[in-house]
Protein backbone atom coordinates (compact mmCIF):
# COMPACT_ATOMS: atom_id res chain seq x y z
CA UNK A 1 -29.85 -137.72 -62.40
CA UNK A 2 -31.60 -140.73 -62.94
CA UNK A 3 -33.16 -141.60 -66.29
CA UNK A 4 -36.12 -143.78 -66.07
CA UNK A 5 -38.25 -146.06 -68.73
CA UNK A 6 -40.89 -147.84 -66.18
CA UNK A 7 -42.14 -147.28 -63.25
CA UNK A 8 -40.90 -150.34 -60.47
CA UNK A 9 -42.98 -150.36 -57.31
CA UNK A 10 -42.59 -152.97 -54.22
CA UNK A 11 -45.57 -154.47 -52.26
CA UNK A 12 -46.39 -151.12 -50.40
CA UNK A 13 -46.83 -149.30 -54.13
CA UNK A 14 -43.33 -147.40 -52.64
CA UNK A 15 -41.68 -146.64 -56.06
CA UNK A 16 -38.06 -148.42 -56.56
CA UNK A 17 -35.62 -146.39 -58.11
CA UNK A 18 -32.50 -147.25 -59.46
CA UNK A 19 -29.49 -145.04 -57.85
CA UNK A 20 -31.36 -144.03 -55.23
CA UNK A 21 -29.54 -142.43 -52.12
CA UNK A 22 -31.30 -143.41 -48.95
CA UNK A 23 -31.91 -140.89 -46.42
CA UNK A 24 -32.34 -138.01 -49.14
CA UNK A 25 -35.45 -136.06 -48.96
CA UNK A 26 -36.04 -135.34 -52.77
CA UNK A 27 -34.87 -137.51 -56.51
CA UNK A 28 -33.71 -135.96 -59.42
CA UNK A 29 -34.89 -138.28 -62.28
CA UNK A 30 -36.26 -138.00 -65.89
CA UNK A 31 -39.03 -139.72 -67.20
CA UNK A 32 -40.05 -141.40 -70.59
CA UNK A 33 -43.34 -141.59 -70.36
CA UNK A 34 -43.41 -141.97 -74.29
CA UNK A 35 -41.61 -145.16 -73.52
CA UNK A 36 -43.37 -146.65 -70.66
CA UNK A 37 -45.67 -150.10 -71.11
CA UNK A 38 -48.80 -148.93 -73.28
CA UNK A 39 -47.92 -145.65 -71.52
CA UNK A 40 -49.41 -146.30 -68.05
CA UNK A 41 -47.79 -145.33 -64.94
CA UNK A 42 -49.48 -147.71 -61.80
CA UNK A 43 -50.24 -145.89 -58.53
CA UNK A 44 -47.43 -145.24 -56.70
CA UNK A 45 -45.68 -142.88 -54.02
CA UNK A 46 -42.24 -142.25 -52.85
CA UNK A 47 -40.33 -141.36 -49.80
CA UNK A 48 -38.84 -138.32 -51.22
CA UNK A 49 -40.30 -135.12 -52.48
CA UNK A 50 -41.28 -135.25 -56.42
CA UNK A 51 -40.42 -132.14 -58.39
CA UNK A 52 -41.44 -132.61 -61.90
CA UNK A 53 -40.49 -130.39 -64.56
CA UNK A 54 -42.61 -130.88 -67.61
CA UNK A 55 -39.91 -130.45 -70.91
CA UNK A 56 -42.24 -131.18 -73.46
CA UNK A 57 -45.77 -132.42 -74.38
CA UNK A 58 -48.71 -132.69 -71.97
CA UNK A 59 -49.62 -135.14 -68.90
CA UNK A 60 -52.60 -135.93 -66.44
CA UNK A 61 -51.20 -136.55 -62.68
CA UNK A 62 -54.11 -138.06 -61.42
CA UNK A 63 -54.27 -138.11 -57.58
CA UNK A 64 -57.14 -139.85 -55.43
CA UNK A 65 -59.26 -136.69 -55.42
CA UNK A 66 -58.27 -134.79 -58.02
CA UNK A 67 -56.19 -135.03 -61.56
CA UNK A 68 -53.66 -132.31 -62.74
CA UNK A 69 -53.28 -131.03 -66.65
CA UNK A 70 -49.64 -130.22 -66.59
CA UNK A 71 -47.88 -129.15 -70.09
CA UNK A 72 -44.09 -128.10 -70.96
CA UNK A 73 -42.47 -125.28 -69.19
CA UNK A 74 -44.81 -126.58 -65.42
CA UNK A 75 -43.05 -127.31 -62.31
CA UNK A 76 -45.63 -129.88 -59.97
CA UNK A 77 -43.95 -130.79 -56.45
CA UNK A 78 -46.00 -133.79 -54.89
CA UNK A 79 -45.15 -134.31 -51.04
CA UNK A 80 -43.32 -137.07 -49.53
CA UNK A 81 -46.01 -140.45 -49.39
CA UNK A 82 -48.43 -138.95 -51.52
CA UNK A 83 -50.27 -141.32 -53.58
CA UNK A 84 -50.25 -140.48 -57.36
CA UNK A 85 -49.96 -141.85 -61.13
């Protein structure tokens, strides 16, 4: 698993993440958002499949249409490319 503090993009907004095995389809990681710069995430996407467990406390995935409420004990998948925060 990968533990993460900040959220590294390149050029193409393609997140960067430490450990990470190219050629898989999906990341295991866990997020501090707690921790992150004045707790902003910038608009990103990744070539894997996200699954994001939600352990504790509440977040907004915002997405170019639409935003998400998710809160502890939610499972959100976002597809592979898809833009998001």
């Amino acid at each position: 698993m990968i533990t993460t503090k900040e959220v590294v993009i390149d050029n193409n907004q393609n997140e960067k993440l430490d450990g990470q095995n190219e050629g898989l389809l999906y990341v295991c990681q866990r997020n501090y958002f707690d921790l992150f710069y004045e707790k902003k995430v910038p608009w990103h996407w990744h070539k894997e499949l996200e699954v994001a467990y939600i352990t504790s406390g509440d977040y907004v995935y915002s997405f170019p249409e639409c935003r998400i409420n998710v809160h502890r004990g939610d499972l959100l998948f976002i597809k592979i490319g898809r833009a998001h925060v």
